[in-house]
PDB file of N, CA and C in Angstrom:
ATOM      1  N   UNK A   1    -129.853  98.929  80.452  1.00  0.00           N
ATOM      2  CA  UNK A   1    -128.494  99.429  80.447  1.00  0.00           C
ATOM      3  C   UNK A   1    -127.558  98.256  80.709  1.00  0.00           C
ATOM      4  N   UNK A   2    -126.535  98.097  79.784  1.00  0.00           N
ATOM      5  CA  UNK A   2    -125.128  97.094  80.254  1.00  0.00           C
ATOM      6  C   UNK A   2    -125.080  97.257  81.436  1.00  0.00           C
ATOM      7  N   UNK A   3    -124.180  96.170  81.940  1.00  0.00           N
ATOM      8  CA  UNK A   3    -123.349  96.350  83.146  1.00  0.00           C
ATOM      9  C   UNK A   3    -122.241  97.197  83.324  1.00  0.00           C
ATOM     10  N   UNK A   4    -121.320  97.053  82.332  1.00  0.00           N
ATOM     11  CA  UNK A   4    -120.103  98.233  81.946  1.00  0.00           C
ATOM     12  C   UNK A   4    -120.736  99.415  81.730  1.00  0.00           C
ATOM     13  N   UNK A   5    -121.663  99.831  80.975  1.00  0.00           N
ATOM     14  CA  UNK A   5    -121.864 101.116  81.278  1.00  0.00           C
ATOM     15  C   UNK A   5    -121.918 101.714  82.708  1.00  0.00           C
ATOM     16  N   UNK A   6    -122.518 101.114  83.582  1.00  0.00           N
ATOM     17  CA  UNK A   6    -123.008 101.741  84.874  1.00  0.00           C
ATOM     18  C   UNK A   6    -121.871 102.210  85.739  1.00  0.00           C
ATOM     19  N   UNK A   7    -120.659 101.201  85.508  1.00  0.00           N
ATOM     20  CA  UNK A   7    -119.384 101.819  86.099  1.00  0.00           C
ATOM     21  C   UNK A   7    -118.989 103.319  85.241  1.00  0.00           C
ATOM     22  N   UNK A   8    -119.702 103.956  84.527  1.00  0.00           N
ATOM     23  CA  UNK A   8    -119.581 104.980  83.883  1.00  0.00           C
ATOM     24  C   UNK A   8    -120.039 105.854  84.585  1.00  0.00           C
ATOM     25  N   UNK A   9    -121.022 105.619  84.648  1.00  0.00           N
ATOM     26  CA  UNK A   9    -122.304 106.620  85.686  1.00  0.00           C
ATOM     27  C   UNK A   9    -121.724 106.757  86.964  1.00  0.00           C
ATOM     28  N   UNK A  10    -121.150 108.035  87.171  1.00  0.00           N
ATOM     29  CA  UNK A  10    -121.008 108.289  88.756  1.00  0.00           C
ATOM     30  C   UNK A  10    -121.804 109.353  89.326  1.00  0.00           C
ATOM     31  N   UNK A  11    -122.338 109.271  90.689  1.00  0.00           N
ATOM     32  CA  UNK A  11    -123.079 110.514  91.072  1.00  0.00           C
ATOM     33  C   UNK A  11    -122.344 111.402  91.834  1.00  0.00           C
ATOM     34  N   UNK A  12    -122.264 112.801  91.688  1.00  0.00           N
ATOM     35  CA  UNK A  12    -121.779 113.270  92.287  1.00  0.00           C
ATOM     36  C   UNK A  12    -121.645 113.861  93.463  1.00  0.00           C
ATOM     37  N   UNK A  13    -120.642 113.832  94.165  1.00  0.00           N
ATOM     38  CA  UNK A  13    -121.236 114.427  96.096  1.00  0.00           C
ATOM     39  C   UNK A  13    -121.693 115.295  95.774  1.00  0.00           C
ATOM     40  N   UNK A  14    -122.871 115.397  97.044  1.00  0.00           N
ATOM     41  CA  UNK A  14    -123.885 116.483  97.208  1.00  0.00           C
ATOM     42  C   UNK A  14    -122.923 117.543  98.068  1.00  0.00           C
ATOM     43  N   UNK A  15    -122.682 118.947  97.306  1.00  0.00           N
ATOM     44  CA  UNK A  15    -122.048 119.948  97.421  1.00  0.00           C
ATOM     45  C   UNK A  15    -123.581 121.148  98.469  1.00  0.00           C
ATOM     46  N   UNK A  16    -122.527 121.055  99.249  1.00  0.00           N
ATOM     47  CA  UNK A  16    -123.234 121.773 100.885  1.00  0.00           C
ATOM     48  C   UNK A  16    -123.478 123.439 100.179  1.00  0.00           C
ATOM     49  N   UNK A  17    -124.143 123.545 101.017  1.00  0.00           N
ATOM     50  CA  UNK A  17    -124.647 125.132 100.225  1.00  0.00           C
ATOM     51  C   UNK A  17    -123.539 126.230 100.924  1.00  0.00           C
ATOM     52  N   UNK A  18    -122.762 125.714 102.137  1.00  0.00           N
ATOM     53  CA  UNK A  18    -121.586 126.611 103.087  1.00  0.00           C
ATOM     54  C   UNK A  18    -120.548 126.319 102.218  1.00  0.00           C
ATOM     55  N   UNK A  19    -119.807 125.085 101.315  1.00  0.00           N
ATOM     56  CA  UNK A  19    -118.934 125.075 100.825  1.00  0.00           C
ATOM     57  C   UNK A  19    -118.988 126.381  99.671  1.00  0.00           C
ATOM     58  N   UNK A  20    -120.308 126.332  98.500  1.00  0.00           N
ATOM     59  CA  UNK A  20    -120.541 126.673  97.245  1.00  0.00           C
ATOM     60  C   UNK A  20    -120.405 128.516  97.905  1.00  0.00           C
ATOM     61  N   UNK A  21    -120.856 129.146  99.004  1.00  0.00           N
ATOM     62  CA  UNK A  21    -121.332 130.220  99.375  1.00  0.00           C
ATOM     63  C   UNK A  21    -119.676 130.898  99.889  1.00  0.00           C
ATOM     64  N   UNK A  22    -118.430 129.887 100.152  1.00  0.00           N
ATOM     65  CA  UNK A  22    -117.530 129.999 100.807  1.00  0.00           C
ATOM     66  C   UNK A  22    -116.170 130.635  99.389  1.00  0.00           C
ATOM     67  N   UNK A  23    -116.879 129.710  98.571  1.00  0.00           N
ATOM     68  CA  UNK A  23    -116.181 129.930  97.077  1.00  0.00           C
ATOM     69  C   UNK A  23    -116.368 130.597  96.740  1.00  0.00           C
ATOM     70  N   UNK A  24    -117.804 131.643  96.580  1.00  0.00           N
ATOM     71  CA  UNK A  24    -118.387 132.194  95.975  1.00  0.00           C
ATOM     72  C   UNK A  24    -117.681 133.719  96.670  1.00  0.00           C
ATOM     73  N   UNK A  25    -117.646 133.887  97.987  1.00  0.00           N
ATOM     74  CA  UNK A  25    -117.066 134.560  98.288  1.00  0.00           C
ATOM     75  C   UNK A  25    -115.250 135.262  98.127  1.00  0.00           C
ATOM     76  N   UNK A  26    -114.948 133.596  98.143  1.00  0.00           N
ATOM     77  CA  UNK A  26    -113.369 133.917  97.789  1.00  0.00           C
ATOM     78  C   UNK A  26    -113.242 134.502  96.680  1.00  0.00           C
ATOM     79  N   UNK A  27    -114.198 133.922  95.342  1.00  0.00           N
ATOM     80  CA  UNK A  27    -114.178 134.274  94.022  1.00  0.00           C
ATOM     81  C   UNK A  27    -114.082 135.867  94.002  1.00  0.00           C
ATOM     82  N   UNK A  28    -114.986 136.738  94.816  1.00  0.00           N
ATOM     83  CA  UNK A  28    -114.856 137.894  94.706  1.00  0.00           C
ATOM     84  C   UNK A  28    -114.052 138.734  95.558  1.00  0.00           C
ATOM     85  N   UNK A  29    -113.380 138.293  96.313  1.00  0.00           N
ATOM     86  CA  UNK A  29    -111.696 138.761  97.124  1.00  0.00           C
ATOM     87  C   UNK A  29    -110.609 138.967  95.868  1.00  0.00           C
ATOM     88  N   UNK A  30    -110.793 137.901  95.456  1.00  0.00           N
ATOM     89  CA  UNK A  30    -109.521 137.733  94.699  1.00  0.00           C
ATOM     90  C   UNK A  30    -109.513 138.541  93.255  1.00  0.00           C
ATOM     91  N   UNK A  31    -108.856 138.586  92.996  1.00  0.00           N
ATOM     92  CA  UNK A  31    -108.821 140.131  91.382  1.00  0.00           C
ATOM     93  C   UNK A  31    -108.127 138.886  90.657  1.00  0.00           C
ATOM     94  N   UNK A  32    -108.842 139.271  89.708  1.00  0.00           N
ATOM     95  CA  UNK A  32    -108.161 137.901  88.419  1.00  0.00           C
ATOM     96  C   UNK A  32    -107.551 139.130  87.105  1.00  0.00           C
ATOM     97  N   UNK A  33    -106.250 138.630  87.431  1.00  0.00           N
ATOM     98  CA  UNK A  33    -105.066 139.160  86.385  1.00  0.00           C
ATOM     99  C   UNK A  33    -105.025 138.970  85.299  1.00  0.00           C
ATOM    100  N   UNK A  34    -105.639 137.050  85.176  1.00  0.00           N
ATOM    101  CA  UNK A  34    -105.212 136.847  83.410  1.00  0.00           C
ATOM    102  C   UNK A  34    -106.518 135.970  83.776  1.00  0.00           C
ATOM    103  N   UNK A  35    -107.483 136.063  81.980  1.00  0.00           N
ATOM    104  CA  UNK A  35    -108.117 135.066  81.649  1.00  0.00           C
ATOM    105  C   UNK A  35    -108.159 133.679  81.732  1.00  0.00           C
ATOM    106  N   UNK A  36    -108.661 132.753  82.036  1.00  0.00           N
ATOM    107  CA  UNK A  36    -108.131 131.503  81.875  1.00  0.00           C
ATOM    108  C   UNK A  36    -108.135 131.137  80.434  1.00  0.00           C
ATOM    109  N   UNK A  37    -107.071 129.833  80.288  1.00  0.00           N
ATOM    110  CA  UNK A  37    -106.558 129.655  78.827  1.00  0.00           C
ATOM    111  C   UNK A  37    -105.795 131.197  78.419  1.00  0.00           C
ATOM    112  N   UNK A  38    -105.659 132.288  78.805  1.00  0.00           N
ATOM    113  CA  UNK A  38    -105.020 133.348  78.060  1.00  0.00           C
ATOM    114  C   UNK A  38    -103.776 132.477  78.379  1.00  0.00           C
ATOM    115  N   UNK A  39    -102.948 132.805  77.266  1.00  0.00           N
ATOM    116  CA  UNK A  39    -101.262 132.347  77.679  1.00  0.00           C
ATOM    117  C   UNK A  39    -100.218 133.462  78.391  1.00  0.00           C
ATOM    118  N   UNK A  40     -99.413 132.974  79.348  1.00  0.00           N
ATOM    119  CA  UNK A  40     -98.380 133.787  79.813  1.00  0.00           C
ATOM    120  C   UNK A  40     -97.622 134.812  78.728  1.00  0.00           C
ATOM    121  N   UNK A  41     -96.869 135.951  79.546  1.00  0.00           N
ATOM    122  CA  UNK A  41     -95.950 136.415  78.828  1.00  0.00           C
ATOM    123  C   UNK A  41     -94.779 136.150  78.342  1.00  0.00           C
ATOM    124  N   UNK A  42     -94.452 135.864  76.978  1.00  0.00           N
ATOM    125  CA  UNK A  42     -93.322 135.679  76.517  1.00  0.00           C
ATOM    126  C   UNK A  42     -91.735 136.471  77.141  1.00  0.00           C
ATOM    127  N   UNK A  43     -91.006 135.524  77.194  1.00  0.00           N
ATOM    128  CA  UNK A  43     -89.656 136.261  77.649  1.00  0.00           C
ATOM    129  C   UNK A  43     -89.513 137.327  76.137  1.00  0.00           C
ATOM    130  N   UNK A  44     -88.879 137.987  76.959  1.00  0.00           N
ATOM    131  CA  UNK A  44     -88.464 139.182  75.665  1.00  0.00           C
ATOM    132  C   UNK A  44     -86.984 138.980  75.177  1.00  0.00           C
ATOM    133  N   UNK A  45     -86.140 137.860  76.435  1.00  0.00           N
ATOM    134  CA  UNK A  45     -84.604 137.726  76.245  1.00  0.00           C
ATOM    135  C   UNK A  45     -84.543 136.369  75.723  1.00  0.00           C
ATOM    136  N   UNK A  46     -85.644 135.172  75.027  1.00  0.00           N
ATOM    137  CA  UNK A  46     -85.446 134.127  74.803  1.00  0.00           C
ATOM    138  C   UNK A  46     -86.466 133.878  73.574  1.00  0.00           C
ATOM    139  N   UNK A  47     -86.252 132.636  72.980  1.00  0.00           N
ATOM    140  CA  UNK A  47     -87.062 132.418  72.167  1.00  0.00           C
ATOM    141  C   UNK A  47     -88.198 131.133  72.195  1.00  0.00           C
ATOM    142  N   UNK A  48     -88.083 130.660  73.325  1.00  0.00           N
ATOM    143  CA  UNK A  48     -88.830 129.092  73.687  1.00  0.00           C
ATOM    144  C   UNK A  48     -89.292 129.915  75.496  1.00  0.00           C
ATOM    145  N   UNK A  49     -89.353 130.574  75.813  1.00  0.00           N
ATOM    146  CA  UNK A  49     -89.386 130.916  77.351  1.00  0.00           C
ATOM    147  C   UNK A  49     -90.505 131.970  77.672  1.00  0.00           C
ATOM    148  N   UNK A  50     -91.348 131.793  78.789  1.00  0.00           N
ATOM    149  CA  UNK A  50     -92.272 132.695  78.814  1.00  0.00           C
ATOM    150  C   UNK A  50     -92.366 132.857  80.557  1.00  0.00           C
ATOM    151  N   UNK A  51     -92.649 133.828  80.953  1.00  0.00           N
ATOM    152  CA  UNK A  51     -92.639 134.585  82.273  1.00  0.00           C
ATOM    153  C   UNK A  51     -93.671 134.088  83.485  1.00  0.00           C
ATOM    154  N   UNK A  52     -93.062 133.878  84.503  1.00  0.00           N
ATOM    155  CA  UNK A  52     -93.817 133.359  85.866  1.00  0.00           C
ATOM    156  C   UNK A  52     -94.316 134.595  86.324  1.00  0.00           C
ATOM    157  N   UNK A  53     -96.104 134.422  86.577  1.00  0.00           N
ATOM    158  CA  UNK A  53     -96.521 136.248  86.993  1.00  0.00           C
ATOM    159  C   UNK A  53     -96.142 136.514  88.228  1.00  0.00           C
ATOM    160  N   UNK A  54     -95.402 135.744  89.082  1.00  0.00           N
ATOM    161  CA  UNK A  54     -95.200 136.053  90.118  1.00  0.00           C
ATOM    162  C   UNK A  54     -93.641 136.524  90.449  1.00  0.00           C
ATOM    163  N   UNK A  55     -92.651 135.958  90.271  1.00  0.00           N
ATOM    164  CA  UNK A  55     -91.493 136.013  90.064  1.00  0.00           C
ATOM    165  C   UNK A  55     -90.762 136.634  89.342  1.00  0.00           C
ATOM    166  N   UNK A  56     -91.401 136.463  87.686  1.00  0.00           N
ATOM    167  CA  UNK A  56     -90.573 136.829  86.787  1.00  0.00           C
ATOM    168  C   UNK A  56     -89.442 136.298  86.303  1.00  0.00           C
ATOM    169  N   UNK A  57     -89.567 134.924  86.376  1.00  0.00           N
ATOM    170  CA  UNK A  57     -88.379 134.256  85.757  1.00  0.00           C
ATOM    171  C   UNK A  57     -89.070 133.488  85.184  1.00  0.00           C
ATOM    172  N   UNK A  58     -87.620 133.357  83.655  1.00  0.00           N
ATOM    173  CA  UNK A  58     -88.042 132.643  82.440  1.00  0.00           C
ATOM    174  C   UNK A  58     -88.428 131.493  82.645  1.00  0.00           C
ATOM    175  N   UNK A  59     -89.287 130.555  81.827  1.00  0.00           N
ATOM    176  CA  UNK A  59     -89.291 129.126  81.962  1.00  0.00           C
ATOM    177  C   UNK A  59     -90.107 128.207  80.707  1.00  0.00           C
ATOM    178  N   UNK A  60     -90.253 127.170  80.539  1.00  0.00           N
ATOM    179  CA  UNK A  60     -90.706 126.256  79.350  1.00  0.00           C
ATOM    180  C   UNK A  60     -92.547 126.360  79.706  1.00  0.00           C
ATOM    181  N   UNK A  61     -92.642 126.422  78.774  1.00  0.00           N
ATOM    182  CA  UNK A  61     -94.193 126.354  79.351  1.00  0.00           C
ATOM    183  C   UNK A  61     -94.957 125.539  79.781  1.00  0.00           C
ATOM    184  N   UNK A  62     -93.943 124.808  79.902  1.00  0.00           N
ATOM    185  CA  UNK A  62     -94.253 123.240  80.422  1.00  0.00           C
ATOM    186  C   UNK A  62     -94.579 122.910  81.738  1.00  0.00           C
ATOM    187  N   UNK A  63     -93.762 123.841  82.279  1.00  0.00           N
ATOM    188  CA  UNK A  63     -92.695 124.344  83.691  1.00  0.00           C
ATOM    189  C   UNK A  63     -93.985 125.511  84.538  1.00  0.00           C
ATOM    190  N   UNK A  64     -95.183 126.248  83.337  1.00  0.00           N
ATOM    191  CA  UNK A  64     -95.799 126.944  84.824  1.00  0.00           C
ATOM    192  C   UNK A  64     -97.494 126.019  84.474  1.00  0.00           C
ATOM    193  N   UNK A  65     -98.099 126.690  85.572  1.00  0.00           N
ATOM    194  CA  UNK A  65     -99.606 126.293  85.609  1.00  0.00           C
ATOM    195  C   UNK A  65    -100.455 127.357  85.309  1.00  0.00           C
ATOM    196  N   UNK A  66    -101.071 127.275  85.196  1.00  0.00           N
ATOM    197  CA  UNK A  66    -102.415 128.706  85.330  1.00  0.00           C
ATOM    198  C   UNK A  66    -103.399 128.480  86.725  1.00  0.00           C
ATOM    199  N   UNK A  67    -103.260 129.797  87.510  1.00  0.00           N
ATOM    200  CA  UNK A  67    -103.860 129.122  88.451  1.00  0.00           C
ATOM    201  C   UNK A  67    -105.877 129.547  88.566  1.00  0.00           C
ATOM    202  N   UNK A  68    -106.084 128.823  88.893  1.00  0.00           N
ATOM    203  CA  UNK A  68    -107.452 128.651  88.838  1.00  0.00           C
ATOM    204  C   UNK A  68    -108.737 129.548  89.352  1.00  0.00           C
ATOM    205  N   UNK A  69    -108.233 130.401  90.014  1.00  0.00           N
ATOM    206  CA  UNK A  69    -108.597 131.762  90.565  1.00  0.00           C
ATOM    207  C   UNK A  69    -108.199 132.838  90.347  1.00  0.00           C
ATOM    208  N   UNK A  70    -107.281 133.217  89.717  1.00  0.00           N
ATOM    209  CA  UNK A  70    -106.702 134.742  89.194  1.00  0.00           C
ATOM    210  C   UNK A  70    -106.208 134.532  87.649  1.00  0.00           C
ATOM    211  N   UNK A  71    -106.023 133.324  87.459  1.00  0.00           N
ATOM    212  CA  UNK A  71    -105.289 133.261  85.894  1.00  0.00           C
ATOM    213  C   UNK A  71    -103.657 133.447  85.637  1.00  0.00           C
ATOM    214  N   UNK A  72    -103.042 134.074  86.893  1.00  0.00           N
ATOM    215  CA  UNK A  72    -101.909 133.799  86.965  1.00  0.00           C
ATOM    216  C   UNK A  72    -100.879 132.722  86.053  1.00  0.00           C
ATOM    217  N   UNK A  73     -99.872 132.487  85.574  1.00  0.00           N
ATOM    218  CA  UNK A  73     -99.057 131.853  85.139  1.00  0.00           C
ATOM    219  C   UNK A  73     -97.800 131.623  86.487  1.00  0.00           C
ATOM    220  N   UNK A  74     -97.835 130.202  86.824  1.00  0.00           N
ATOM    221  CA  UNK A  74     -96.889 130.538  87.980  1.00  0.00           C
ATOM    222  C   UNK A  74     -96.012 129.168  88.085  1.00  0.00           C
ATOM    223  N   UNK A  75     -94.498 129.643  88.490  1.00  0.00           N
ATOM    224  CA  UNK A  75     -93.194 128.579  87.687  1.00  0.00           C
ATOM    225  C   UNK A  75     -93.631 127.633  89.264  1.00  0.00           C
ATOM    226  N   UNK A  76     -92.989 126.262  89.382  1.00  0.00           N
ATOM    227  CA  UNK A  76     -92.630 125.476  90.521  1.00  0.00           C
ATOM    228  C   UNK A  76     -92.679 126.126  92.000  1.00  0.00           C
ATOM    229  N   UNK A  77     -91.550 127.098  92.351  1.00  0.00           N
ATOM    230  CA  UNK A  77     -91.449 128.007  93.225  1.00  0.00           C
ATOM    231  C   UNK A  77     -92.631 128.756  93.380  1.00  0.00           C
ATOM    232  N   UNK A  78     -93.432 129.376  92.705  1.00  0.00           N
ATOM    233  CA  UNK A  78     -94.556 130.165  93.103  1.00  0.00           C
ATOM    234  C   UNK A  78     -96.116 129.462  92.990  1.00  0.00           C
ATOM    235  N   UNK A  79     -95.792 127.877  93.276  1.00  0.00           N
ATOM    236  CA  UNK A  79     -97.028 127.315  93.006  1.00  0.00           C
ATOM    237  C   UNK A  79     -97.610 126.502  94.691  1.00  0.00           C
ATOM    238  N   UNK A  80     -98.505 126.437  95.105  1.00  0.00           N
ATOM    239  CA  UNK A  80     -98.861 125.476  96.154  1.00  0.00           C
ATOM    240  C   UNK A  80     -99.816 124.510  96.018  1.00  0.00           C
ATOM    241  N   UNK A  81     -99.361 123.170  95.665  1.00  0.00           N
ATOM    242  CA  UNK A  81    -100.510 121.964  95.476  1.00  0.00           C
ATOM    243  C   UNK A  81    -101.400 121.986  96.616  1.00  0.00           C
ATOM    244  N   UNK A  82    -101.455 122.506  97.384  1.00  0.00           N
ATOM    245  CA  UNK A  82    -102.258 122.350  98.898  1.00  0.00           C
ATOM    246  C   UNK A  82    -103.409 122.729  98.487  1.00  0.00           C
ATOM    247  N   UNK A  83    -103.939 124.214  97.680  1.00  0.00           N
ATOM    248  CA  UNK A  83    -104.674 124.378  96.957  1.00  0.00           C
ATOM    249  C   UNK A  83    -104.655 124.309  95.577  1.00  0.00           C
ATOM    250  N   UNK A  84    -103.664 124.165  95.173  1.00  0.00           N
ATOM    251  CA  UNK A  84    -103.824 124.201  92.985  1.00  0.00           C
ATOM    252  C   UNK A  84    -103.681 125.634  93.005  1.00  0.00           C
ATOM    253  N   UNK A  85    -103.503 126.049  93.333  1.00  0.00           N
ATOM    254  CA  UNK A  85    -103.205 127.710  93.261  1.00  0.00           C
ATOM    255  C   UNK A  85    -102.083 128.448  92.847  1.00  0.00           C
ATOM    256  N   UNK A  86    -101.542 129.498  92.796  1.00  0.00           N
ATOM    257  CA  UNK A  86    -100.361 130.223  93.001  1.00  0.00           C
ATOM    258  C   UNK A  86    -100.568 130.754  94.353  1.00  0.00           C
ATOM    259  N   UNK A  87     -98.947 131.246  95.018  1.00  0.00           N
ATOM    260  CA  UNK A  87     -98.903 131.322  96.336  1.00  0.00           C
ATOM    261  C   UNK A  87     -99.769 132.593  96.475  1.00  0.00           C
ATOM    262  N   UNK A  88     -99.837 133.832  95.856  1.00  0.00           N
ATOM    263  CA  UNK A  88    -101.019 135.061  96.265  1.00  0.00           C
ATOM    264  C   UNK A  88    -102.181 134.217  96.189  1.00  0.00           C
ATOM    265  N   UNK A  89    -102.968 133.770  95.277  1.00  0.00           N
ATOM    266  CA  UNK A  89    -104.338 133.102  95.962  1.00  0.00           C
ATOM    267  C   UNK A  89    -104.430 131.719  97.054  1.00  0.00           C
ATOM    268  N   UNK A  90    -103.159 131.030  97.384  1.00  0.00           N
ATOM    269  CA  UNK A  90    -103.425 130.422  98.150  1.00  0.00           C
ATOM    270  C   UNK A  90    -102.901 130.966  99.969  1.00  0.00           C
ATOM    271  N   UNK A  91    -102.340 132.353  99.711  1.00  0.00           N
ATOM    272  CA  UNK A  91    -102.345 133.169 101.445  1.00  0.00           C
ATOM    273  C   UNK A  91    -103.469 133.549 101.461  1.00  0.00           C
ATOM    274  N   UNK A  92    -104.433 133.661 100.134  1.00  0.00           N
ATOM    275  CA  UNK A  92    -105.920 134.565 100.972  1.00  0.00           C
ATOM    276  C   UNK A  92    -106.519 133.098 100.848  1.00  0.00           C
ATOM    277  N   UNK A  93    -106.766 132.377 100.537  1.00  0.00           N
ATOM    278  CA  UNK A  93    -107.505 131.223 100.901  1.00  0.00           C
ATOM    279  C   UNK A  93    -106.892 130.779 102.483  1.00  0.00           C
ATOM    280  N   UNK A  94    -105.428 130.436 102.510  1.00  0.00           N
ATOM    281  CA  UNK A  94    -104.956 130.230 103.964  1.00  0.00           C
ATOM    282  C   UNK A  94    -106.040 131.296 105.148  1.00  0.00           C
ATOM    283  N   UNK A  95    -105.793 132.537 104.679  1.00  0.00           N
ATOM    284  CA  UNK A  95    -106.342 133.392 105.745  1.00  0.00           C
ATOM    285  C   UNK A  95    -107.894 133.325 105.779  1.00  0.00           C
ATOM    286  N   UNK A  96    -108.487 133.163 104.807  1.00  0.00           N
ATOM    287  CA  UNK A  96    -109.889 132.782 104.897  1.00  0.00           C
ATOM    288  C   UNK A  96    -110.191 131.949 105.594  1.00  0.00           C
ATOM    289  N   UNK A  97    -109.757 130.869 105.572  1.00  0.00           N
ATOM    290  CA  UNK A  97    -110.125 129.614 106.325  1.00  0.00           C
ATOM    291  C   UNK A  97    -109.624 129.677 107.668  1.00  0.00           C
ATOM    292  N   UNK A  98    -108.469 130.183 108.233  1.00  0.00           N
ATOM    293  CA  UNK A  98    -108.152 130.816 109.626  1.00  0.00           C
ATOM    294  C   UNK A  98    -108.981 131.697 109.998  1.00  0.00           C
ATOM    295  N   UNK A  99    -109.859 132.160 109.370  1.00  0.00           N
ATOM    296  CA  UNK A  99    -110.665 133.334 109.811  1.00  0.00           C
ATOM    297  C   UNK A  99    -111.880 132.917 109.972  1.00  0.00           C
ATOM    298  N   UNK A 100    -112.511 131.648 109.274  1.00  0.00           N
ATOM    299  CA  UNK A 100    -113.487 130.917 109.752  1.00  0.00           C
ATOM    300  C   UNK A 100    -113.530 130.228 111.076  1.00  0.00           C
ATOM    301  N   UNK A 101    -112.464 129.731 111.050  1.00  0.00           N
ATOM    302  CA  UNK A 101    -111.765 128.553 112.271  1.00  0.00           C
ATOM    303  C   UNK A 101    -111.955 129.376 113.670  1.00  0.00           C
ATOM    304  N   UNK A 102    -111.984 130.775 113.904  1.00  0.00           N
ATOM    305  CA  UNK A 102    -111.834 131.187 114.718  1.00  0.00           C
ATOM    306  C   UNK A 102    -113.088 131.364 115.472  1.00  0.00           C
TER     307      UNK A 102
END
């Protein structure tokens, strides 16, 4: 094997069987609304604009995310980088993990 290749090859952290079992659980708390890749709802009052599932305000589609646990479409305001989430799946993740902690 090259040398440049090998900087290719990364191994990946060894994923704890409490993390995978912790997910696995959240996965089934949470109710998934939209498919992933399904696209948001189109505004019905615009012609370039499609709907935040949380809010309900118009925006570019540029402008929401899909979040990674429910499928949600969600604008700036209804998003939390803390998890990559929208704010409904990231209060039950918040409370999950407070509920471990204890």
């Amino acid at each position: 094997m090259t040398p440049w290749k090998k900087n290719w090859l990364r191994k990946e952290a060894p994923k704890s069987k409490e993390s995978a079992d912790r997910f696995r659980e959240l996965k089934k708390e949470i109710t998934v609304m939209r498919k992933q890749g399904e696209p948001p709802l189109k505004d019905p009052h615009s012609f370039a604009q499609y709907m935040c599932d949380l809010c309900s305000t118009p925006h570019p589609i540029s402008d929401l995310r899909q979040c990674v646990f429910c499928g949600r479409w969600a604008c700036d305001a209804c998003w939390k980088d803390e998890y990559y989430t929208c704010k409904s799946c990231a209060g039950i993740i918040k409370i999950r993990t407070m509920m471990g902690k204890e």
